[in-house]
C-alpha atoms as a PDB file:
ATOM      1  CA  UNK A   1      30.910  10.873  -0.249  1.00  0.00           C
ATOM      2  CA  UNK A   2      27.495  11.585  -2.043  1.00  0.00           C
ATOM      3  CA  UNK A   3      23.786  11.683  -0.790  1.00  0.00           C
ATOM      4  CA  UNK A   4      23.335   9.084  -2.588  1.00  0.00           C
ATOM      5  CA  UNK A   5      26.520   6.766  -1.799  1.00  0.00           C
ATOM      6  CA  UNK A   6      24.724   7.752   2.285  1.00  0.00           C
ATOM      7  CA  UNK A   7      21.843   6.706   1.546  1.00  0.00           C
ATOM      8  CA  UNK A   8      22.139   3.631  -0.583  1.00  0.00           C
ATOM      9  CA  UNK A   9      24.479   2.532   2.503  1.00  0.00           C
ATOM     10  CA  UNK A  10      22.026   3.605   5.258  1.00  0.00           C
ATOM     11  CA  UNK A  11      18.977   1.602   3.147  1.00  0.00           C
ATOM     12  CA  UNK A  12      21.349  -1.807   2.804  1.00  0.00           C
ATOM     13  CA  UNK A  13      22.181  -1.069   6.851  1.00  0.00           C
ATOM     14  CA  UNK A  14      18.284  -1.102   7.300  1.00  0.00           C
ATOM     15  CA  UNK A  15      18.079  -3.912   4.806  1.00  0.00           C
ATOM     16  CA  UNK A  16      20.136  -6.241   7.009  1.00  0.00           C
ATOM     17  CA  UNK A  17      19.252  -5.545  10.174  1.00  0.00           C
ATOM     18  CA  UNK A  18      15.578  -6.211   9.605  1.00  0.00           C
ATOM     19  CA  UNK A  19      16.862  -9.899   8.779  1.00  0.00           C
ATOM     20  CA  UNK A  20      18.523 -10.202  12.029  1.00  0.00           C
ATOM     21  CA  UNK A  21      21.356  -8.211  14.657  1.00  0.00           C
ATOM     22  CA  UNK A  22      24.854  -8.160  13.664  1.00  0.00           C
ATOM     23  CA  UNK A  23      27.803  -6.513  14.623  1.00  0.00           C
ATOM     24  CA  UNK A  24      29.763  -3.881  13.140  1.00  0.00           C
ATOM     25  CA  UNK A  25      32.324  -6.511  11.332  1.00  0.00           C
ATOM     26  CA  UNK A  26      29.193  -8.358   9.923  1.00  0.00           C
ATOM     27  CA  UNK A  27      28.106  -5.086   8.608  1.00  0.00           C
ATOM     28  CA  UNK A  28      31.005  -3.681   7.372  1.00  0.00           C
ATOM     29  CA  UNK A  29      31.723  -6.853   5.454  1.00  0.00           C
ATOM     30  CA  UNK A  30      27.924  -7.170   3.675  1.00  0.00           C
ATOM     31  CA  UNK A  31      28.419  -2.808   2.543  1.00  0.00           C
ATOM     32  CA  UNK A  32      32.155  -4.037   1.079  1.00  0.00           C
ATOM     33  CA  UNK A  33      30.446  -6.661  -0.932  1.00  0.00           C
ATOM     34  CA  UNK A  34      27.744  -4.575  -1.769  1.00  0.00           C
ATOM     35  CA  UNK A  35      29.870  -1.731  -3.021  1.00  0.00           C
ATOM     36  CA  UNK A  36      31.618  -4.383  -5.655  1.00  0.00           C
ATOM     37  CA  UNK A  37      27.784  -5.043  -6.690  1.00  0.00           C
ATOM     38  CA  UNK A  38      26.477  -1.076  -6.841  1.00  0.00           C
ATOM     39  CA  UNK A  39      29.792   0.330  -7.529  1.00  0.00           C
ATOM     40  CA  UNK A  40      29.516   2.662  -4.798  1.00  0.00           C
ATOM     41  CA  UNK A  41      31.794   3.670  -1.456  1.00  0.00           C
ATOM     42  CA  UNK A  42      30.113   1.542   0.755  1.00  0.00           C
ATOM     43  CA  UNK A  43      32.892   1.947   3.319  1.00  0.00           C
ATOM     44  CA  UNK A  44      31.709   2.511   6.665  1.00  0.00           C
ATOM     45  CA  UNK A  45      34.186   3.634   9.941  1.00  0.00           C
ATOM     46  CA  UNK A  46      32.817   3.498  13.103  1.00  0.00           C
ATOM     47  CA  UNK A  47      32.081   7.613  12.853  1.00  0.00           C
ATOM     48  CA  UNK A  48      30.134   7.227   9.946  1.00  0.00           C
ATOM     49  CA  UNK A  49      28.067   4.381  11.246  1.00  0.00           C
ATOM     50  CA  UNK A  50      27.236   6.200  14.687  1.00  0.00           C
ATOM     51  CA  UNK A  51      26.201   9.141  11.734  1.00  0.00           C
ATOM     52  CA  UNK A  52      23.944   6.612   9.628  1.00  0.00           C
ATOM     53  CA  UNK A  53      22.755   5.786  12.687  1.00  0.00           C
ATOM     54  CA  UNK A  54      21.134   9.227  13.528  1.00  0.00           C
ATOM     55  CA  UNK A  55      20.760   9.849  10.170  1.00  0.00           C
ATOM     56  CA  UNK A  56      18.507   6.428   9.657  1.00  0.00           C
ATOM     57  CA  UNK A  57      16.005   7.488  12.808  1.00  0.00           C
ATOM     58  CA  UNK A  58      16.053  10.994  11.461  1.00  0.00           C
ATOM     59  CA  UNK A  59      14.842  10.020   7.734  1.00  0.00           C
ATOM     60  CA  UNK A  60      12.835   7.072   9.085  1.00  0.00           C
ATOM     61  CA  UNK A  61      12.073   7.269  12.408  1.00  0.00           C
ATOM     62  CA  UNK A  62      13.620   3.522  12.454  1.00  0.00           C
ATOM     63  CA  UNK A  63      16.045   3.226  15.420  1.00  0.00           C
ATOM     64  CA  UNK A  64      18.799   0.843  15.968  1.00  0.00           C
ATOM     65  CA  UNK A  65      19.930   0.127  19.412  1.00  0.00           C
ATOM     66  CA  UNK A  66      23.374  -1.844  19.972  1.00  0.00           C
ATOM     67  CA  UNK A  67      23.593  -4.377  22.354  1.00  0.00           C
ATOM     68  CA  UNK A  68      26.452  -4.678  24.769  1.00  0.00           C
ATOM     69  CA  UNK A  69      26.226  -8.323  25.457  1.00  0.00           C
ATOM     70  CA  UNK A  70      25.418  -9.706  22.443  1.00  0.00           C
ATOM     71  CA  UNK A  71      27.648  -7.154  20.877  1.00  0.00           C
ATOM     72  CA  UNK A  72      25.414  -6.690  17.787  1.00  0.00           C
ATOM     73  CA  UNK A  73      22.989  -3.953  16.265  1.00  0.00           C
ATOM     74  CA  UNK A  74      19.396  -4.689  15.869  1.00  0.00           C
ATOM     75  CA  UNK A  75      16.145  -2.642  14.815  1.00  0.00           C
ATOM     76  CA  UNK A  76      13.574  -1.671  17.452  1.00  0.00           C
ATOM     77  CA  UNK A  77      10.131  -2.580  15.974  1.00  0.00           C
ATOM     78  CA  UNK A  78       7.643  -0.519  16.416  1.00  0.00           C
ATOM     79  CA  UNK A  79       3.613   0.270  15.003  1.00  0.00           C
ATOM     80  CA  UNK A  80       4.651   2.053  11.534  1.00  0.00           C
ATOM     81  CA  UNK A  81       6.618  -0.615  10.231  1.00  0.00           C
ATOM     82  CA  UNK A  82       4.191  -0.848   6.961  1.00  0.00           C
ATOM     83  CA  UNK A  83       4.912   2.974   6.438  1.00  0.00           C
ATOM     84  CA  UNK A  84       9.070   2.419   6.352  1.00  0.00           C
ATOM     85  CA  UNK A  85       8.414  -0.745   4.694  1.00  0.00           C
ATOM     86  CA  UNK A  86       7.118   0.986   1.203  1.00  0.00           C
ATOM     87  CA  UNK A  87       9.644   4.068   2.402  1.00  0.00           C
ATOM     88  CA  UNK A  88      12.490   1.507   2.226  1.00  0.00           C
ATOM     89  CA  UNK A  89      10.651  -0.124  -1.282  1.00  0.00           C
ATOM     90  CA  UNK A  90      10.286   2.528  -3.158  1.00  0.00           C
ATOM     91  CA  UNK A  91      13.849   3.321  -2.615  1.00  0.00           C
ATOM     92  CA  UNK A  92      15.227  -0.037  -3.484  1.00  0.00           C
ATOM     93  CA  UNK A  93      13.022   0.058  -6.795  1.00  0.00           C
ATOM     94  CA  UNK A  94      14.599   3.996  -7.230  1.00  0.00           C
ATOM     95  CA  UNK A  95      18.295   2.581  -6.756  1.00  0.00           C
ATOM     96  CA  UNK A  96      18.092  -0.314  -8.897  1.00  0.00           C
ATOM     97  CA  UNK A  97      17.172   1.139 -12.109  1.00  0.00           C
ATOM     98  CA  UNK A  98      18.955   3.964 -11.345  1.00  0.00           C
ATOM     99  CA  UNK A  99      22.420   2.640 -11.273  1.00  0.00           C
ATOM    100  CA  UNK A 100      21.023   0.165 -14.436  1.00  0.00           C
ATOM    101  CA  UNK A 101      22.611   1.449 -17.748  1.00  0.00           C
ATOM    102  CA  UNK A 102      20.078   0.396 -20.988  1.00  0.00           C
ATOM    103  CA  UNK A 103      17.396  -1.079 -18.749  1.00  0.00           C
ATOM    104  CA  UNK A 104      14.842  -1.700 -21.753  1.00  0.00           C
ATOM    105  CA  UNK A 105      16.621  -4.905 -21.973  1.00  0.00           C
ATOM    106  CA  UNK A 106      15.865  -6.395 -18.569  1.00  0.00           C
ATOM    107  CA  UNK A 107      12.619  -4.297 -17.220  1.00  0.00           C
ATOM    108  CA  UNK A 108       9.730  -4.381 -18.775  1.00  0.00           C
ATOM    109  CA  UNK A 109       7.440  -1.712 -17.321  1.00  0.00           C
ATOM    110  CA  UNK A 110       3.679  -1.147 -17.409  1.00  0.00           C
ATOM    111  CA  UNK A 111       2.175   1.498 -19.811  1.00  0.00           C
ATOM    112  CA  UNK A 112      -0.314   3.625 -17.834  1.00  0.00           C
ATOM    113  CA  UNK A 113      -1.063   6.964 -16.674  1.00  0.00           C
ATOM    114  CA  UNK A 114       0.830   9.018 -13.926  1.00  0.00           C
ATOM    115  CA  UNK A 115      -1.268   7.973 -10.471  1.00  0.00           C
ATOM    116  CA  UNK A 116      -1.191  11.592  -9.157  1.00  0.00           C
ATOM    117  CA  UNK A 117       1.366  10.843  -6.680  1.00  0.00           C
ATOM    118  CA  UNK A 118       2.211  14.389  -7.036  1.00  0.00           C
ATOM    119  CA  UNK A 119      -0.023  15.773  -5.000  1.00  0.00           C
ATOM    120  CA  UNK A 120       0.712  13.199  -2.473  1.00  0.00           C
ATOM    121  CA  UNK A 121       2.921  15.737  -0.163  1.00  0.00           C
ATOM    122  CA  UNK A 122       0.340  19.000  -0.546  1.00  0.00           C
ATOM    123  CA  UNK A 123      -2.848  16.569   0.549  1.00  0.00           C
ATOM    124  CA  UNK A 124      -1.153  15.229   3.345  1.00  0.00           C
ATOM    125  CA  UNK A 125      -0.278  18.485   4.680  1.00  0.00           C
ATOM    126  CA  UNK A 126      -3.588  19.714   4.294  1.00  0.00           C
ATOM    127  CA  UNK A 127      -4.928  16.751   6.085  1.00  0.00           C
ATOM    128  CA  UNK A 128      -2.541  17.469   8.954  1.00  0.00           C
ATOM    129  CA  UNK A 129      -3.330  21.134   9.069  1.00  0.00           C
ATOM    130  CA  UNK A 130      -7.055  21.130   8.460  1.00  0.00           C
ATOM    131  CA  UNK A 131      -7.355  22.749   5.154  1.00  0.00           C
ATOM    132  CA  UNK A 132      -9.969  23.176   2.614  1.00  0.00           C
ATOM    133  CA  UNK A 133      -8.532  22.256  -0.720  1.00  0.00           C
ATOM    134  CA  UNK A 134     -10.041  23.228  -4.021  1.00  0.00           C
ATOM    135  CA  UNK A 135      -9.227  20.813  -7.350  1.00  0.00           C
ATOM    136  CA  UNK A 136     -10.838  20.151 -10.562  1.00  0.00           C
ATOM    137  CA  UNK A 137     -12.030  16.204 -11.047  1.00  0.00           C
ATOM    138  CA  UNK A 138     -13.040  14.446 -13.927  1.00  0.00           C
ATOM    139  CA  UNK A 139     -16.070  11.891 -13.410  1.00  0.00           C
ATOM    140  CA  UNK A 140     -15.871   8.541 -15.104  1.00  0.00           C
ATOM    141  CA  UNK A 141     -19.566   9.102 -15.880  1.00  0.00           C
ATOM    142  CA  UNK A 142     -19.401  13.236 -16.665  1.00  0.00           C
ATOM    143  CA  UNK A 143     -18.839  15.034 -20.058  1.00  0.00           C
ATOM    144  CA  UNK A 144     -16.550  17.885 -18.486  1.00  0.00           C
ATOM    145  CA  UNK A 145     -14.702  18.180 -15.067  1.00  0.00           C
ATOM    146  CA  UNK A 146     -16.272  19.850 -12.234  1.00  0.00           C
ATOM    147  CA  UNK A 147     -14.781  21.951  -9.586  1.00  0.00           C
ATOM    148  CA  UNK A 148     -14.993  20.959  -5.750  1.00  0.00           C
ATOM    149  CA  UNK A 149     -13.974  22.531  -2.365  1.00  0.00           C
ATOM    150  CA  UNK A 150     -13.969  19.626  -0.112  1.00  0.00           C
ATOM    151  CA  UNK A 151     -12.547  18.970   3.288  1.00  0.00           C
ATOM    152  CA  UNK A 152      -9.506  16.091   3.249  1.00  0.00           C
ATOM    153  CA  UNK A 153      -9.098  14.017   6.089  1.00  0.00           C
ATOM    154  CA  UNK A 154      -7.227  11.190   4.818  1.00  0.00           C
ATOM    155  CA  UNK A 155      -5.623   9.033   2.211  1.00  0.00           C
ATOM    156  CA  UNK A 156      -6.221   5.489   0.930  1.00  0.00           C
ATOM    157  CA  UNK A 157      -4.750   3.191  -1.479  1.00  0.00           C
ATOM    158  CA  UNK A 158      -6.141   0.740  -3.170  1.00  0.00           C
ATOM    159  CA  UNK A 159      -4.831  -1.735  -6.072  1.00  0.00           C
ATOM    160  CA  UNK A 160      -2.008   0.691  -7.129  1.00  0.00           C
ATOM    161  CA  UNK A 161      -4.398   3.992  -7.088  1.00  0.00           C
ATOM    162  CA  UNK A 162      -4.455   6.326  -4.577  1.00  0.00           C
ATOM    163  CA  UNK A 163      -7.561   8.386  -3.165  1.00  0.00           C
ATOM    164  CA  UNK A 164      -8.464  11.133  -1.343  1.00  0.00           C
ATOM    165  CA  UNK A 165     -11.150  10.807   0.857  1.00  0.00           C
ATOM    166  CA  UNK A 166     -12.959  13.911   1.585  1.00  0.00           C
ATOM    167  CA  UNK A 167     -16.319  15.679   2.727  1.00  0.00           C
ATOM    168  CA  UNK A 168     -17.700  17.196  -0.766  1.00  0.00           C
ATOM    169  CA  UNK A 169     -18.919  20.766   0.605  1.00  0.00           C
ATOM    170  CA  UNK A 170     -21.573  20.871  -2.511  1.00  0.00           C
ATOM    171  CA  UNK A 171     -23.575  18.413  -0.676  1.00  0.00           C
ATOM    172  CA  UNK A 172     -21.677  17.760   2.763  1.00  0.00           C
ATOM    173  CA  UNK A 173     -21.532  14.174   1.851  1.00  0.00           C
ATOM    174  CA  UNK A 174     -18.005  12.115   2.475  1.00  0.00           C
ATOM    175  CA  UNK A 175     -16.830  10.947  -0.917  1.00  0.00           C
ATOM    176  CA  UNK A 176     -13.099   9.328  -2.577  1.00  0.00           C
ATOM    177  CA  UNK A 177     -11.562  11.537  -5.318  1.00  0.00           C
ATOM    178  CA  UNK A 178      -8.925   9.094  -7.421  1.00  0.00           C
ATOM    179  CA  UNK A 179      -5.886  10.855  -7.441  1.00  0.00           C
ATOM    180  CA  UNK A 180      -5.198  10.345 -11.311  1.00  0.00           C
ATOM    181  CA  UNK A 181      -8.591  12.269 -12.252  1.00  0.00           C
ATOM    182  CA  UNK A 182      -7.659  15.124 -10.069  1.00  0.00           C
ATOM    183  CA  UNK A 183      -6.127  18.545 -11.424  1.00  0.00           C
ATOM    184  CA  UNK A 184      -5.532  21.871 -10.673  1.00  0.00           C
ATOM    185  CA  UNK A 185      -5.121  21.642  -6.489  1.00  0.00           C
ATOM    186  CA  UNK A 186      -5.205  24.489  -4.544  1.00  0.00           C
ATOM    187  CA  UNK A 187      -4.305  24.349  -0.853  1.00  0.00           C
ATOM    188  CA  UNK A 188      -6.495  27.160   0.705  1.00  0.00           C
ATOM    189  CA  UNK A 189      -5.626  28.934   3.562  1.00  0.00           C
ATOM    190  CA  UNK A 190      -9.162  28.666   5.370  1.00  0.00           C
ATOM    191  CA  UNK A 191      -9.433  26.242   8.184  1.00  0.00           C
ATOM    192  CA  UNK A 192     -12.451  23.265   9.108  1.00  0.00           C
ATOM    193  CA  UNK A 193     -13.483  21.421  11.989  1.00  0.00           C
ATOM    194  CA  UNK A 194     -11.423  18.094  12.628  1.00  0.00           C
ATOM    195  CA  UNK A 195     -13.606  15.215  12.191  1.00  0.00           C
ATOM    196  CA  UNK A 196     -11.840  13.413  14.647  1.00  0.00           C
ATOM    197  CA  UNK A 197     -14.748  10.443  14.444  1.00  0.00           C
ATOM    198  CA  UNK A 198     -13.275   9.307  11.458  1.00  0.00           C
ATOM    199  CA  UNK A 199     -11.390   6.305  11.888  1.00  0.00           C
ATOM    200  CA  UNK A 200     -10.192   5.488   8.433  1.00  0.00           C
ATOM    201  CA  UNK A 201      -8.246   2.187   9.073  1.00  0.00           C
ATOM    202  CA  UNK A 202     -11.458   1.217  11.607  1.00  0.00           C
ATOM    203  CA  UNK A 203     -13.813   1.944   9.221  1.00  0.00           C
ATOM    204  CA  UNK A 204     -12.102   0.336   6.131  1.00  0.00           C
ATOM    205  CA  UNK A 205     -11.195  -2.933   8.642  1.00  0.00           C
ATOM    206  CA  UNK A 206     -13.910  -5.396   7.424  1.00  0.00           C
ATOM    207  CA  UNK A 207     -13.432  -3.755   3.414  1.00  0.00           C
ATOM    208  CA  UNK A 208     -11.919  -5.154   0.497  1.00  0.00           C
ATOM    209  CA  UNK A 209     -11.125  -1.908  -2.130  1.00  0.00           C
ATOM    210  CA  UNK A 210     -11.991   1.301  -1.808  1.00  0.00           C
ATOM    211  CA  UNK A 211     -15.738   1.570  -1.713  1.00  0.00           C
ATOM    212  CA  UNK A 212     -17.568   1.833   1.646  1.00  0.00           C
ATOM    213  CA  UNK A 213     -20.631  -0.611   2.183  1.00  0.00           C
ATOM    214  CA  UNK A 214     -24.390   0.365   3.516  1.00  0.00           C
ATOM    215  CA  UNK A 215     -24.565  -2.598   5.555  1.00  0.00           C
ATOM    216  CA  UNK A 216     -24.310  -2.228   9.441  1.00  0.00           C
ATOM    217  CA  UNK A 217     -21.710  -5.645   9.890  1.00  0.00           C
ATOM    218  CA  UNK A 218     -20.091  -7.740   7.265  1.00  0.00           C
ATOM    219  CA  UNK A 219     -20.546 -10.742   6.502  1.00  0.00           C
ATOM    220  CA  UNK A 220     -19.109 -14.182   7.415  1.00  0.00           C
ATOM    221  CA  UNK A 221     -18.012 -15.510   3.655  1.00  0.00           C
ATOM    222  CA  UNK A 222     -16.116 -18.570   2.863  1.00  0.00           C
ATOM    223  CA  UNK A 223     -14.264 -19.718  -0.438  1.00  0.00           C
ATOM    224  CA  UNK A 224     -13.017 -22.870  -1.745  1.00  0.00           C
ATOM    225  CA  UNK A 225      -9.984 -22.437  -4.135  1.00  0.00           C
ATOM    226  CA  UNK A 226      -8.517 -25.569  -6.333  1.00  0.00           C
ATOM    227  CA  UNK A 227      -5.170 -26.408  -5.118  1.00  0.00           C
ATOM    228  CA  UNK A 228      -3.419 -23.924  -8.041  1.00  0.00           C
ATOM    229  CA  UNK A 229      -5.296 -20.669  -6.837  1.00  0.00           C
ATOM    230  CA  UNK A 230      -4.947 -22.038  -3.763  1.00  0.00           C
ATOM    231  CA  UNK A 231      -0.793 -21.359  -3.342  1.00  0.00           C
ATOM    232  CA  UNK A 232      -1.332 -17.650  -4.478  1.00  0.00           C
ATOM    233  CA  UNK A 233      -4.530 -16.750  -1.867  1.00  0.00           C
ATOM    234  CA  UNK A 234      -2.055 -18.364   0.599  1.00  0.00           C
ATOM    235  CA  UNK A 235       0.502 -16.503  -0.291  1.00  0.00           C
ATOM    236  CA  UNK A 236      -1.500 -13.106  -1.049  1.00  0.00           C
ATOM    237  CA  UNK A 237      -4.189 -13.056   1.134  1.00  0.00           C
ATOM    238  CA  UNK A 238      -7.404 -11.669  -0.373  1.00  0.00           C
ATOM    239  CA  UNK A 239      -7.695 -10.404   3.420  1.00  0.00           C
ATOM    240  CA  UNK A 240      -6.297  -9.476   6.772  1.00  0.00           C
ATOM    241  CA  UNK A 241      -9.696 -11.428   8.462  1.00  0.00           C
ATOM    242  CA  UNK A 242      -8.555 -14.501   6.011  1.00  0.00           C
ATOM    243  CA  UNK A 243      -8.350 -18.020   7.844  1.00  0.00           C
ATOM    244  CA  UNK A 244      -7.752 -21.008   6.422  1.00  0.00           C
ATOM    245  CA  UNK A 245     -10.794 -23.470   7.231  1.00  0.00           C
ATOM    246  CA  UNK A 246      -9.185 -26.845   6.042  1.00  0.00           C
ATOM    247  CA  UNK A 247      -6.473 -27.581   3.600  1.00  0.00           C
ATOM    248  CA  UNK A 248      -6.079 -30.291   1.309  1.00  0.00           C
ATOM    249  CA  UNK A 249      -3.549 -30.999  -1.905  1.00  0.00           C
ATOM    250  CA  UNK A 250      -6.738 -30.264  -4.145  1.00  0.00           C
ATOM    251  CA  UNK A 251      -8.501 -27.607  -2.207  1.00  0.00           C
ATOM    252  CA  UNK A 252      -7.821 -24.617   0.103  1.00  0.00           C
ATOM    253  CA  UNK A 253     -11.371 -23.277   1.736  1.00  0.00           C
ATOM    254  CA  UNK A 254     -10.633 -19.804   3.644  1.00  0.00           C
ATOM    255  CA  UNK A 255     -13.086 -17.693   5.570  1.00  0.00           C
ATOM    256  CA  UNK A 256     -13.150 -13.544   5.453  1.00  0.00           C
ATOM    257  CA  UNK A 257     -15.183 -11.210   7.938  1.00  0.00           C
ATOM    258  CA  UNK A 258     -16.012  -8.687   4.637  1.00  0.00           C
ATOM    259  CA  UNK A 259     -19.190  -6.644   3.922  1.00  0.00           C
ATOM    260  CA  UNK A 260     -20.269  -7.600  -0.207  1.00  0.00           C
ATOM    261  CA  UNK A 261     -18.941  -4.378  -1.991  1.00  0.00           C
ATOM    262  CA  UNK A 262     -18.730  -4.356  -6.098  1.00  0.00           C
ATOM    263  CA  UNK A 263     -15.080  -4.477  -5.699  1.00  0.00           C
ATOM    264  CA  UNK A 264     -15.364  -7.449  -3.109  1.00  0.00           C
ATOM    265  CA  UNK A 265     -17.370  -9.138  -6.351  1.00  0.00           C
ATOM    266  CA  UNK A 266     -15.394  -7.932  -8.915  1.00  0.00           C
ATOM    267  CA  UNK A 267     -12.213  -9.534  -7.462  1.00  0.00           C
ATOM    268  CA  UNK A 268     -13.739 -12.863  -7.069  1.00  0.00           C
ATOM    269  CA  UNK A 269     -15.145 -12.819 -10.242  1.00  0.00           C
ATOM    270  CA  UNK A 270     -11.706 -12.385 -11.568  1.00  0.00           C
ATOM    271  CA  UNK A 271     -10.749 -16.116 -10.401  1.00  0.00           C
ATOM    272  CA  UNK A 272     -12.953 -17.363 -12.305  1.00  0.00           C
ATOM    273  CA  UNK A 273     -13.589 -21.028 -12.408  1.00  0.00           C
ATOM    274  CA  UNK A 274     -10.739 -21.655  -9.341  1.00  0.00           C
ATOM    275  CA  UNK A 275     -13.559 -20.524  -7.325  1.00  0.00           C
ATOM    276  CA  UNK A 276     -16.461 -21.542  -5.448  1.00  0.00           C
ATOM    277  CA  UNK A 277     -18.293 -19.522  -3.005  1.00  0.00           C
ATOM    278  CA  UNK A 278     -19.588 -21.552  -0.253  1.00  0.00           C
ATOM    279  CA  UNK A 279     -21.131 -19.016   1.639  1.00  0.00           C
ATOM    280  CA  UNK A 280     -23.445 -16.222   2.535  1.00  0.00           C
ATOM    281  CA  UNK A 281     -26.452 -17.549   0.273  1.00  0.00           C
ATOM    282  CA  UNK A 282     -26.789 -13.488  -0.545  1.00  0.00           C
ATOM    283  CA  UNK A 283     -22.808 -13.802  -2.371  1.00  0.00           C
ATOM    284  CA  UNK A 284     -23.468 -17.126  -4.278  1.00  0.00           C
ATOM    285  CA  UNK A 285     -26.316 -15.826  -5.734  1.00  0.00           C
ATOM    286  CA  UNK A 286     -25.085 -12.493  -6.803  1.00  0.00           C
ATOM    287  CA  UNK A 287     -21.853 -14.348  -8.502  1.00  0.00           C
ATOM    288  CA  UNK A 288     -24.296 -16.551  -9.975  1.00  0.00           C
ATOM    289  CA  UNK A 289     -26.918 -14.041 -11.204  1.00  0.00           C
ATOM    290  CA  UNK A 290     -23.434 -12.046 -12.872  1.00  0.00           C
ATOM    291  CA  UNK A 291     -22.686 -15.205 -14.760  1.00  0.00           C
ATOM    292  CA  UNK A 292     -25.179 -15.682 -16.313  1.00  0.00           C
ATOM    293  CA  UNK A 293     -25.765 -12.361 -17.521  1.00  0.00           C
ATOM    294  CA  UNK A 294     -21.912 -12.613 -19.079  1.00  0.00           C
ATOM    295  CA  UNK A 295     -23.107 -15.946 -20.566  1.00  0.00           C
ATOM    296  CA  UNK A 296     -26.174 -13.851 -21.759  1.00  0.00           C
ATOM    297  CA  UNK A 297     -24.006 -11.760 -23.716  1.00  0.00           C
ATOM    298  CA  UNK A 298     -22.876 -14.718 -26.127  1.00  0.00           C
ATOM    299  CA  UNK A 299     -26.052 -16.195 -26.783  1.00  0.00           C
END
């Protein structure tokens, strides 16, 4: 059996116990079917199971626990579900165009850049170890690429583009490096301080994008969407602080606990007309004063 009969098996074992507990029949039933769909050896024996098993917790760090009264399988949950989750994604995206002969039929995909997901492995270990790294980066607002030696301490995605977010030793000042403009890393052997005060997913909380905001607390904001936008921000929420204020089949007015970044802006100008910022006064007229410049421009 191949790696990758094991672990197309182990990810549809995964697959179906997130869903709900079942018992070995159950399971062994949904991998035969499956096989006829990938045309793979799904076939599982009660061995190989109790191997996937191991095997699943070992690549994961998911564990499945069987219970002897209910007789079933099941998934214990537990705080890095969101890292597994895109584990377990990027997989099933891998898989299915893998096994798909002459995909340009059925998948479109978009043209960009590489993201710089390279790197991805040697940043994280030198965030884990403490290590300077040195890279070359490429300024959206610089001729030629400059060389830094900065201090990593963690990563952060935003809208498909990853960062590294880093203390700049030119200036000892905390800055994000976007993966795609970065070149030429070099994982040094010389060791820094931790800075163990930096929280990134406390200090990101009350954000929206990547940039990090000069104000002290955010602000409380609230948005009315027409009933069309409406079904996606209630769907995709703009926010983890979003709460829906009242709900209506024409309207849909949310509140967010944000601090007013650019890319907080930039996203609800990209609504457009579907809408309206009720408040802070300091949001309504910074959307409006953008606006109206724009408007400016076709004068």
């Amino acid at each position: 059996m191949s790696i990758r009969e094991s672990i197309t098996r182990q990810s549809l074992i995964i697959n179906m116990l997130r869903k709900r507990p079942a018992s070995l029949r159950e399971i062994e039933d949904y991998l035969a079917r499956e096989a006829e769909v990938q045309g793979y050896k799904l076939v599982v024996s009660p061995k190989t199971f109790k191997r996937d098993i191991d095997e699943i917790f070992t690549l994961y760090k998911i564990e499945i626990k069987y219970d002897f009264s209910e007789k079933t399988y099941s998934i214990i949950d537990d705080n890095q579900s969101q890292i597994k989750g895109r584990l377990l994604e990027a997989f099933d995206t891998f898989n299915a165009l893998n096994i798909a002969e002459g995909i340009s039929k059925y998948v479109h995909f978009e043209n960009r850049k590489p993201k710089g997901t390279e790197n991805l492995y040697g940043l994280l270990h030198a965030i884990k170890n403490t290590l300077k790294i040195t890279f070359t980066f490429q300024d959206f607002w610089e001729d030629k690429p400059r060389t830094c030696i900065v201090e990593p301490f963690a990563l952060k995605e935003f809208k498909n583009r990853w960062y590294i977010l880093a203390k700049d030793l030119a200036d000892n000042k905390t800055k994000r490096f976007a993966l795609d403009r970065l070149a030429d890393l070099e994982i040094t052997k010389k060791h820094f301080e931790s800075k163990k005060e930096y929280n990134v997913e406390e200090i990101y909380r009350n954000c929206f994008g990547i940039i990090t905001p000069d104000e002290k607390e955010p602000s409380e904001v609230e948005l009315l969407f027409d009933a069309y936008q409406g079904k996606y921000i209630q769907s995709l929420p703009l926010h983890e602080s979003q709460q829906v204020v009242f709900h209506t089949p024409e309207k849909l007015q949310i509140s967010l606990r944000v601090f007013i970044t650019h890319d907080f802006i930039m996203e609800l100008l990209s609504y457009g007309e579907t809408v309206t910022v009720m408040k802070p006064e300091k949001l309504k007229t910074e959307i409006k004063r953008v606006l109206e410049s724009a408007l400016d421009n076709y004068a």
